[in-house]
N, C-alpha and C. Protein backbone atom coordinates (compact mmCIF):
# COMPACT_ATOMS: atom_id res chain seq x y z
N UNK A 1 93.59 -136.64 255.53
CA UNK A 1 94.73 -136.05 254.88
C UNK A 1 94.76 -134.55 255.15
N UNK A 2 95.72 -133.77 255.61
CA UNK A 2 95.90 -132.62 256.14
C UNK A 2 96.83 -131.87 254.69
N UNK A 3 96.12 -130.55 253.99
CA UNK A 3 96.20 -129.92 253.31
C UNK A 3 97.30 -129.10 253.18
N UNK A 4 98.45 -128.94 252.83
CA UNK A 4 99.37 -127.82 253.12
C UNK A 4 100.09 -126.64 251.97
N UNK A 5 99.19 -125.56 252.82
CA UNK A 5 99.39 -124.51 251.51
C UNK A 5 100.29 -124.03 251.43
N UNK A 6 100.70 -123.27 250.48
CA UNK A 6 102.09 -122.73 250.55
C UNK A 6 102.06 -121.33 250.61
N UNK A 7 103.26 -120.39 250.60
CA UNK A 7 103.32 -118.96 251.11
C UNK A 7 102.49 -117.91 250.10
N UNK A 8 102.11 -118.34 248.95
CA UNK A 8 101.68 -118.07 247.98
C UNK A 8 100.13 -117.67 248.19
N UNK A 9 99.84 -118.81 249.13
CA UNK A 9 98.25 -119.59 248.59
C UNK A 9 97.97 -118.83 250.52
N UNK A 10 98.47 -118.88 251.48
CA UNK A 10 98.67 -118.25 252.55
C UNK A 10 97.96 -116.81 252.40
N UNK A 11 98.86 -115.95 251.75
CA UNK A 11 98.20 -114.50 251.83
C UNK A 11 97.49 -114.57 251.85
N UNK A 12 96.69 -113.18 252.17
CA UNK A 12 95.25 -112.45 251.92
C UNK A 12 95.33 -111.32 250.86
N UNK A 13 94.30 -111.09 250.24
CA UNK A 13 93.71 -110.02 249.47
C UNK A 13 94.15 -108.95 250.68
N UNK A 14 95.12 -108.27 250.42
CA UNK A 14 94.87 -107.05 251.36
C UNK A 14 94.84 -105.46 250.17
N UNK A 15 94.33 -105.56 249.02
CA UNK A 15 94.19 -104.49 248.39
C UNK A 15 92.99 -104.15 247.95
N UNK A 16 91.85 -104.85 248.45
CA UNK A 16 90.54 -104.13 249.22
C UNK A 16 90.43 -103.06 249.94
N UNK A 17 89.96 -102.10 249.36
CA UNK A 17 89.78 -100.82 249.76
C UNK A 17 88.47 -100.65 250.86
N UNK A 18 87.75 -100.11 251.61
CA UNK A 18 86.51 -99.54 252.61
C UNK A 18 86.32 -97.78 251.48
N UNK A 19 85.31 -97.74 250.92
CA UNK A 19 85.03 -96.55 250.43
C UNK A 19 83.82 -96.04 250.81
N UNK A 20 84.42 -94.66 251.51
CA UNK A 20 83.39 -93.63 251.88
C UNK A 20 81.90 -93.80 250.64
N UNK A 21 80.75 -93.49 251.14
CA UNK A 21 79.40 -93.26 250.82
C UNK A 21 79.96 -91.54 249.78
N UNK A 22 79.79 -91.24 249.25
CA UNK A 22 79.90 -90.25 247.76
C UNK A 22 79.30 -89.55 248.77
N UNK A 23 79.36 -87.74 249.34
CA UNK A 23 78.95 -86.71 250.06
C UNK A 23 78.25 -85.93 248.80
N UNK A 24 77.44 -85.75 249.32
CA UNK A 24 76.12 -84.56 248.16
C UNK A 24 76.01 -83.32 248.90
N UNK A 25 75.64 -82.55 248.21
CA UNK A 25 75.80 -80.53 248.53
C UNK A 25 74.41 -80.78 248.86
N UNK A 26 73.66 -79.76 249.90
CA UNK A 26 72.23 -79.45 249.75
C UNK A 26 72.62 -77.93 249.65
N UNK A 27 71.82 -77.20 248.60
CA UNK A 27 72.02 -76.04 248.34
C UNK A 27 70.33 -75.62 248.44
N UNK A 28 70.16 -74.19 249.50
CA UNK A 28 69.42 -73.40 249.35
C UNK A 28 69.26 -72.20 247.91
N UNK A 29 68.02 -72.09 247.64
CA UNK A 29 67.82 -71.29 246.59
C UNK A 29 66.98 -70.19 246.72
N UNK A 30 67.52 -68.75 246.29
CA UNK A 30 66.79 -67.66 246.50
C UNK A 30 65.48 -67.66 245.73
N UNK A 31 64.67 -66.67 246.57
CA UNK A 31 63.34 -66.58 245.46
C UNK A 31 62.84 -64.98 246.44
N UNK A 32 61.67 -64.81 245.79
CA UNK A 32 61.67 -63.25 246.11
C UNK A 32 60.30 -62.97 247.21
N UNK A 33 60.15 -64.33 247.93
CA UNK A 33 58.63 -63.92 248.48
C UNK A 33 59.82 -64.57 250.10
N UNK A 34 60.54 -65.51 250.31
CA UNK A 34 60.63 -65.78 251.45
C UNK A 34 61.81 -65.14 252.04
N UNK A 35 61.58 -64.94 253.58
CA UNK A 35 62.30 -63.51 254.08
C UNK A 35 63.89 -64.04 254.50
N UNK A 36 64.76 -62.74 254.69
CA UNK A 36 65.80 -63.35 255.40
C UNK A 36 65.64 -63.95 256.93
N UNK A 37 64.72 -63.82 257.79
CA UNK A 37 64.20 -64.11 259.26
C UNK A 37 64.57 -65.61 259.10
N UNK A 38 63.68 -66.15 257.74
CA UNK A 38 62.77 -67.23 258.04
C UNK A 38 64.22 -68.07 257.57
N UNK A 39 64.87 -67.51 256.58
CA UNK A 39 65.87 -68.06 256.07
C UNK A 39 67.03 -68.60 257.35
N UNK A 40 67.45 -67.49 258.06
CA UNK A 40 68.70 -67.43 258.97
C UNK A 40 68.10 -68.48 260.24
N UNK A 41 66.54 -68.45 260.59
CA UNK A 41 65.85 -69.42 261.73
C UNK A 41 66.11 -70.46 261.17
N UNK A 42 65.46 -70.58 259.45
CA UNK A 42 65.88 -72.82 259.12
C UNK A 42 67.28 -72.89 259.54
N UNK A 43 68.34 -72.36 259.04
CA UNK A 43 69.48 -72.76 259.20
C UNK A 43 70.03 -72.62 260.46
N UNK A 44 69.93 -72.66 261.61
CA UNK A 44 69.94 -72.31 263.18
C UNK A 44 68.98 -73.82 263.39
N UNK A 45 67.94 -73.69 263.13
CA UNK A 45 67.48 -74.97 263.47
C UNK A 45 67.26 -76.06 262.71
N UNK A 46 67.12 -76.13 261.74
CA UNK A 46 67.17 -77.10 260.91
C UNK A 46 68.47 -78.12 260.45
N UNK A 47 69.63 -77.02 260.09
CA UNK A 47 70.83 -77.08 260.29
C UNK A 47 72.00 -77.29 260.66
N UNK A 48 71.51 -76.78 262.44
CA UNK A 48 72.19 -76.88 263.35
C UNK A 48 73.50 -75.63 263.18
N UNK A 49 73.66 -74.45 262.10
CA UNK A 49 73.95 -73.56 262.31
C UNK A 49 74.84 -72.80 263.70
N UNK A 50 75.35 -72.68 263.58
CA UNK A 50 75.89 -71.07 264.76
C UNK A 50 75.36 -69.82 264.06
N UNK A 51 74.86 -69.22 264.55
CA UNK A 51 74.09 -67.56 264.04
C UNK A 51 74.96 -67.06 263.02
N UNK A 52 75.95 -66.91 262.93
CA UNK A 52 76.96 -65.77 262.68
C UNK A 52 76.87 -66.96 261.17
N UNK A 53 77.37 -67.85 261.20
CA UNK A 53 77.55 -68.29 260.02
C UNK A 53 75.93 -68.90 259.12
N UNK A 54 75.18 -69.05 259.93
CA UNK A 54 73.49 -68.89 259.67
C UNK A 54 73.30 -67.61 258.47
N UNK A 55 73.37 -66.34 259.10
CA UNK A 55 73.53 -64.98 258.35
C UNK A 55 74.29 -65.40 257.69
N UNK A 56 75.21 -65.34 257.52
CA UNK A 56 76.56 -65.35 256.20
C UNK A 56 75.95 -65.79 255.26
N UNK A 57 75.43 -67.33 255.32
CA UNK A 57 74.59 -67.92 254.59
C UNK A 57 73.62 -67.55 253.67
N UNK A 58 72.61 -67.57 254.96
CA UNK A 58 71.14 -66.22 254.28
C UNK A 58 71.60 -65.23 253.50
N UNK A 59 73.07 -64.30 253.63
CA UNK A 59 73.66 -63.14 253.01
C UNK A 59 74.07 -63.65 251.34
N UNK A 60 74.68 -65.03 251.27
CA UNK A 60 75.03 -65.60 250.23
C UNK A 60 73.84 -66.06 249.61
N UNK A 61 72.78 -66.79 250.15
CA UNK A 61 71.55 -67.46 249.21
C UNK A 61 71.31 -65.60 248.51
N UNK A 62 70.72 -65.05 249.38
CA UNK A 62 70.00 -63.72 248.45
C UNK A 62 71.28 -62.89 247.59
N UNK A 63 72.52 -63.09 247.64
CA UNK A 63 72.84 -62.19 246.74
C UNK A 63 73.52 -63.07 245.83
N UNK A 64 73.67 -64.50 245.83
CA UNK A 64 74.40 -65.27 245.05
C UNK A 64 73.52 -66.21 243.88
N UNK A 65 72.10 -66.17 244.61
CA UNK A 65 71.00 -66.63 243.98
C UNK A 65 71.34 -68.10 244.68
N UNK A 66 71.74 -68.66 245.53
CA UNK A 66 71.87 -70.12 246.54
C UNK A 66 73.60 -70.03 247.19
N UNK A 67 73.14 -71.37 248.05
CA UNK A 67 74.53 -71.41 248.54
C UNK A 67 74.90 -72.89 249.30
N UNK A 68 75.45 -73.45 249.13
CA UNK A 68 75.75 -74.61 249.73
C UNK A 68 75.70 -74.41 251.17
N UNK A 69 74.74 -75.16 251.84
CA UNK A 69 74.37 -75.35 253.51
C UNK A 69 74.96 -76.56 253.86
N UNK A 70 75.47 -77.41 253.50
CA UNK A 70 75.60 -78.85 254.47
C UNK A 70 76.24 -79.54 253.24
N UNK A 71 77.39 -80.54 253.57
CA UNK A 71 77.64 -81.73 253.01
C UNK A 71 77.44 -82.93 253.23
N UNK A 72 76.97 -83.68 252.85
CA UNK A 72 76.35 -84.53 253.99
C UNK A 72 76.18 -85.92 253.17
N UNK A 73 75.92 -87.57 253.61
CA UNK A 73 75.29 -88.05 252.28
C UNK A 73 74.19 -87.95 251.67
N UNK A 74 73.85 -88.96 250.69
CA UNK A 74 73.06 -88.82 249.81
C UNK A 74 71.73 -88.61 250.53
N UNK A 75 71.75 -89.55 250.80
CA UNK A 75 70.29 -89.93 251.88
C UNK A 75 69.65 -88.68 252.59
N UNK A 76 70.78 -88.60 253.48
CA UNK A 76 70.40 -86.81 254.35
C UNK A 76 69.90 -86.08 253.81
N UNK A 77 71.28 -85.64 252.62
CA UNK A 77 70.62 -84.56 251.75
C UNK A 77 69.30 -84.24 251.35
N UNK A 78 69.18 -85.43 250.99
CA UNK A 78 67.51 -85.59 250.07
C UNK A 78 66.37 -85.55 251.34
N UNK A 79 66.87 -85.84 252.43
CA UNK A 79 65.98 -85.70 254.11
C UNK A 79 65.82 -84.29 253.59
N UNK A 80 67.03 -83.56 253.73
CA UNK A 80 67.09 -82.34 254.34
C UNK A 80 65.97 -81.11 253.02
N UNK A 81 66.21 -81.47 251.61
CA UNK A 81 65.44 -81.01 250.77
C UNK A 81 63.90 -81.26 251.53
N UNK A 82 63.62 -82.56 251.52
CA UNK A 82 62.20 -82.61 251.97
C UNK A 82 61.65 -81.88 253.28
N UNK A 83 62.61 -81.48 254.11
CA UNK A 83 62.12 -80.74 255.27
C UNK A 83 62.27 -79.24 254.98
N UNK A 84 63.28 -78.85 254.10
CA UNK A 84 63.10 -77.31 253.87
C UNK A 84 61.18 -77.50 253.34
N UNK A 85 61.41 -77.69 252.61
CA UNK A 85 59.67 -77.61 251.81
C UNK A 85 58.47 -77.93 253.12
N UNK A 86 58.75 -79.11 253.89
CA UNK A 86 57.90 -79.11 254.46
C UNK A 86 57.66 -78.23 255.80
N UNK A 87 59.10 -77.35 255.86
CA UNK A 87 58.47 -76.58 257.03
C UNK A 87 58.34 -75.43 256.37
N UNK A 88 58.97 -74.85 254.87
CA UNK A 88 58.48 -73.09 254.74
C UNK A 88 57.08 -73.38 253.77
N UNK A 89 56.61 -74.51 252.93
CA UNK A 89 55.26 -74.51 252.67
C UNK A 89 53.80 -73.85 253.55
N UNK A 90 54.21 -74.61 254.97
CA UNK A 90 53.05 -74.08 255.64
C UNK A 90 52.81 -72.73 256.21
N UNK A 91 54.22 -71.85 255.99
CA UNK A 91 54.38 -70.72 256.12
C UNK A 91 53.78 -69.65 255.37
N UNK A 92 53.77 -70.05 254.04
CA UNK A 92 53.53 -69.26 252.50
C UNK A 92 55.07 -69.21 251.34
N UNK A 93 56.02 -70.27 252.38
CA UNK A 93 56.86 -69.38 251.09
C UNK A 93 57.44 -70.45 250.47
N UNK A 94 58.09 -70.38 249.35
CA UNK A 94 58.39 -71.11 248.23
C UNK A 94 59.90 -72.03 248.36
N UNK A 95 60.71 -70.81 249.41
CA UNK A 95 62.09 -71.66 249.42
C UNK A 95 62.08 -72.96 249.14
N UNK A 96 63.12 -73.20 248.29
CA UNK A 96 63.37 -74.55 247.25
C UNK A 96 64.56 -74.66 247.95
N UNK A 97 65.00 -76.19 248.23
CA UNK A 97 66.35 -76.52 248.10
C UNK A 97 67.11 -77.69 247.01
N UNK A 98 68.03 -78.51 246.62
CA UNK A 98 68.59 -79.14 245.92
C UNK A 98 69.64 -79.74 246.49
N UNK A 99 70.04 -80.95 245.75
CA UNK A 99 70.85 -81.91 246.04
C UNK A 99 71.84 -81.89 244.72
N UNK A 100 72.88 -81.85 244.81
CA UNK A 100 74.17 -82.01 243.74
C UNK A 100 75.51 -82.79 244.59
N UNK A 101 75.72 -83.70 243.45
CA UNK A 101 77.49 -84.32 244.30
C UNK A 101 77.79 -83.45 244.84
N UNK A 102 78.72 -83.53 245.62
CA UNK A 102 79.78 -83.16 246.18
C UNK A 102 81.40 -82.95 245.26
């Protein structure tokens, strides 16, 4: 016996949405032992930075007390906290970073 639906029963659900992953801030935080050098180099390499906006940066963490570096998701973000620490620890210096929504 062959089933026959009607125009009703036909459609699809087409008001299913695809939703973006929620973007998180990683924000650098000033402190008074680690330098602007070391600051403007993470963000150039760590980053992936252009110089000019690297400085800007470094210029905003020390006089703003932090500054949003990257939007990125969750996941990253929380990468990117764990690698600030693990590369200015072995240096001597304290730079902290953080994760907040977006």
């Amino acid at each position: 016996m062959v089933e026959v639906l009607t125009e009703t029963e036909r459609e699809t659900d087409t008001t299913a949405k695809t939703e973006l992953a929620p973007r998180w801030k990683v924000i650098l935080h000033n402190d008074d032992v680690t330098t602007f050098q070391f600051v403007t180099e993470l963000l150039l390499t760590l980053f992936n930075k252009p110089r000019e906006d690297a400085v800007n940066l470094t210029y905003e963490v020390h006089y703003s007390g932090q500054a949003v570096v990257e939007v990125t998701s969750q996941e990253r973000a929380e990468l990117y906290v764990g690698q600030v620490k693990s590369v200015a620890r072995p240096r001597g210096y304290p730079l902290t970073a953080s994760t907040e929504p977006a």
